[in-house]
Protein backbone atom coordinates (compact mmCIF):
# COMPACT_ATOMS: atom_id res chain seq x y z
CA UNK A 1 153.52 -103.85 -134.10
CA UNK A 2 151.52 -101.29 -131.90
CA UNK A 3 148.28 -102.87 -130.74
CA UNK A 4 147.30 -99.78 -129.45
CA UNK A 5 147.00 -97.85 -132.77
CA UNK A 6 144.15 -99.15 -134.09
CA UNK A 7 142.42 -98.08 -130.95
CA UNK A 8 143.65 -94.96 -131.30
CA UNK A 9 142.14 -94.23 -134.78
CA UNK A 10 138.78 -95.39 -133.84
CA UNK A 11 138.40 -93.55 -130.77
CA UNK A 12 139.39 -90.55 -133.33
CA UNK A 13 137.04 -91.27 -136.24
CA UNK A 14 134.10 -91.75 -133.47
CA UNK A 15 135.00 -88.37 -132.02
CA UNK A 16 134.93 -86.69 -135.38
CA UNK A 17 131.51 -88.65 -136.29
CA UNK A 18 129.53 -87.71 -133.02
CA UNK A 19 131.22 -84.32 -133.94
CA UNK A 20 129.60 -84.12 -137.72
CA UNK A 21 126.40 -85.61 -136.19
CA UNK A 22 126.31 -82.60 -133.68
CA UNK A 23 127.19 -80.18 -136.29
CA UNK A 24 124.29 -81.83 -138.85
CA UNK A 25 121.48 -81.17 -136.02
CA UNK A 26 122.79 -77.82 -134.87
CA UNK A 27 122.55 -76.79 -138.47
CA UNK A 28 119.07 -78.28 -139.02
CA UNK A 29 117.90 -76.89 -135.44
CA UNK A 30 119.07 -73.56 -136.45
CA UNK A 31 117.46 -73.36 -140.55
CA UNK A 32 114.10 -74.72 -139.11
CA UNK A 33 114.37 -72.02 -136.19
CA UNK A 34 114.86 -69.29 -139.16
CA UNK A 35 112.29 -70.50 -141.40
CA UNK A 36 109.77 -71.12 -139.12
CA UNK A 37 106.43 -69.50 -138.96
CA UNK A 38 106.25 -66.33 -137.36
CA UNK A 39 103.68 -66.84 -134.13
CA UNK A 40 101.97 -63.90 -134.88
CA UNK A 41 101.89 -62.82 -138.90
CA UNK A 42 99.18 -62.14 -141.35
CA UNK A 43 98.11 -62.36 -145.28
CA UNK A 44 95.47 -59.78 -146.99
CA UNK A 45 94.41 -61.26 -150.33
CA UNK A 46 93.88 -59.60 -153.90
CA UNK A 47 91.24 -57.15 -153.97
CA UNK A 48 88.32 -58.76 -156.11
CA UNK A 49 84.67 -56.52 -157.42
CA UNK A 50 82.11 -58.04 -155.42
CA UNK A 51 78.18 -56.97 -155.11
CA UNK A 52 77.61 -54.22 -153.40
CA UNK A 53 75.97 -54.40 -149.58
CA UNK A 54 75.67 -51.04 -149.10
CA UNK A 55 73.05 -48.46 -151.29
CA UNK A 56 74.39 -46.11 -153.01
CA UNK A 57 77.97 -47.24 -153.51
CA UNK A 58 78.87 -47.29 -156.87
CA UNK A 59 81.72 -49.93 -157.15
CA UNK A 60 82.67 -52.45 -153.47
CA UNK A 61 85.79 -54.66 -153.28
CA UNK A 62 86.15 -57.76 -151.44
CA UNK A 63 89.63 -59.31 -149.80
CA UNK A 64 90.22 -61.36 -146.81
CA UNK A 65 92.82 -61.75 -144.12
CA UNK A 66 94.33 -64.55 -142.67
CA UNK A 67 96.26 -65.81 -139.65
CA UNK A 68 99.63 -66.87 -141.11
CA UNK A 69 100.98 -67.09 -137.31
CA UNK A 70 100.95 -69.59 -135.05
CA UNK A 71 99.18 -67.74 -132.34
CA UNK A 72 95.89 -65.98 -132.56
CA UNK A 73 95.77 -62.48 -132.26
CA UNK A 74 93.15 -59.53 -133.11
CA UNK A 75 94.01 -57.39 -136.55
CA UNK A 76 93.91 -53.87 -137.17
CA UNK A 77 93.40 -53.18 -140.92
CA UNK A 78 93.44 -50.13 -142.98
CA UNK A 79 92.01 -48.73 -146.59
CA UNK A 80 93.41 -46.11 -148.20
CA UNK A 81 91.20 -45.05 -151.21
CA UNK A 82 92.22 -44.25 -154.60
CA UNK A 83 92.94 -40.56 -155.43
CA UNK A 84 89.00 -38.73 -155.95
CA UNK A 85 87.93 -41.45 -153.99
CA UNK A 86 86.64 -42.58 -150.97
CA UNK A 87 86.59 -45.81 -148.99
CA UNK A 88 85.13 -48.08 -145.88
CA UNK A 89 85.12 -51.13 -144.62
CA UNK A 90 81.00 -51.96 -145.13
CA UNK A 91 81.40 -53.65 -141.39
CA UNK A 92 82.59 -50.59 -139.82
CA UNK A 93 81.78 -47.84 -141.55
CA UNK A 94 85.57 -46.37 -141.40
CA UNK A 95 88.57 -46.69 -142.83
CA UNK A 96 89.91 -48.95 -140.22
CA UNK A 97 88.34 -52.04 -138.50
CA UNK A 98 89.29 -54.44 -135.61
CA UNK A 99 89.23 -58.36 -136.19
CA UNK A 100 89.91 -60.70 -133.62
CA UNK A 101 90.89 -62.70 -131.91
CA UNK A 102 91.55 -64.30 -135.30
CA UNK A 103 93.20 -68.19 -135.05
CA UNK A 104 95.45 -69.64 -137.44
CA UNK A 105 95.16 -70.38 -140.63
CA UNK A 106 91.25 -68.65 -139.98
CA UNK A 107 90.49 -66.10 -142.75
CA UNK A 108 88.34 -62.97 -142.25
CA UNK A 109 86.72 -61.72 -145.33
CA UNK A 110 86.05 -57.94 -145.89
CA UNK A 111 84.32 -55.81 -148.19
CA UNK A 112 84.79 -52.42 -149.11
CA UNK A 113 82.55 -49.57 -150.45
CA UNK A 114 84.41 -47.21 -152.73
CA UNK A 115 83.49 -43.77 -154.32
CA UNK A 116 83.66 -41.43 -156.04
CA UNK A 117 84.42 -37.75 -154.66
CA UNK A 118 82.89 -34.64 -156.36
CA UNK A 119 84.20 -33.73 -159.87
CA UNK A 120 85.71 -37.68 -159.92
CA UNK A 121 83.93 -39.75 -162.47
CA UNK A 122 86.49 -42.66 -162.12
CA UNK A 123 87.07 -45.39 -159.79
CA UNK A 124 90.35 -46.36 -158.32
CA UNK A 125 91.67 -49.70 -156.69
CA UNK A 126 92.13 -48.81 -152.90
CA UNK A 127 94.95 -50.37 -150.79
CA UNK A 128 94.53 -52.32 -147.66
CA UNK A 129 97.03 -53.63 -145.21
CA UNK A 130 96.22 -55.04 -142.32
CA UNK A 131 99.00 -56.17 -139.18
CA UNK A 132 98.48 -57.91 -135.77
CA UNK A 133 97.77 -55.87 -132.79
């Protein structure tokens, strides 16, 4: 009888456990990495009616943006108005504005002013999209 075998087989099974383990955490390092937050993302809302702040505006919009990242970081967002239409940020004036530095998980609410362009009778939803900068 080899008294040496048994040995043998658990120095084996050891290597091939610290060897799983490794793998296991590698994995799990590497799936967290991947799913992580981004350290500089953001969110616009829905666009909901609101009151308007500005006179003369026939129809304003309110959304808001927020930090999703994990660093803060000033935001550039846009409108682009319906077709006939026309569209601001009522902070700005424009069609564009500059937020910032904005920190995470902080929100930034915005309202728009929207209308209507001669011979246009309707109002239209506009778009905004907003990115770090």
């Amino acid at each position: 009888m080899d008294g040496g075998a048994p040995l043998r087989r658990m120095s084996a099974t050891n290597v091939l456990v610290v060897l799983l383990v490794v793998a296991i955490a590698l994995g799990a390092f590497l799936l967290m990495r991947s799913f992580g937050s981004p350290a500089i993302a953001v969110s616009v809302s829905e666009l909901t009616g609101t009151p308007c702040p500005v006179d003369g505006s026939p129809a304003c919009f309110q959304t808001s943006v927020t930090n999703t990242g994990t660093t803060a970081s000033t935001v550039r967002c846009d409108v682009t108005p319906g077709p006939g239409n026309t569209a601001v940020f009522t902070s700005s004036g424009t069609t564009s504005t500059d937020a910032g530095p904005l920190e995470p998980d902080a929100t930034l609410p915005l309202v728009l002013a929207v209308d209507t362009t001669p011979g246009n009778v309707r109002i239209y939803l506009p778009k905004v999209g907003c990115s770090p900068i």
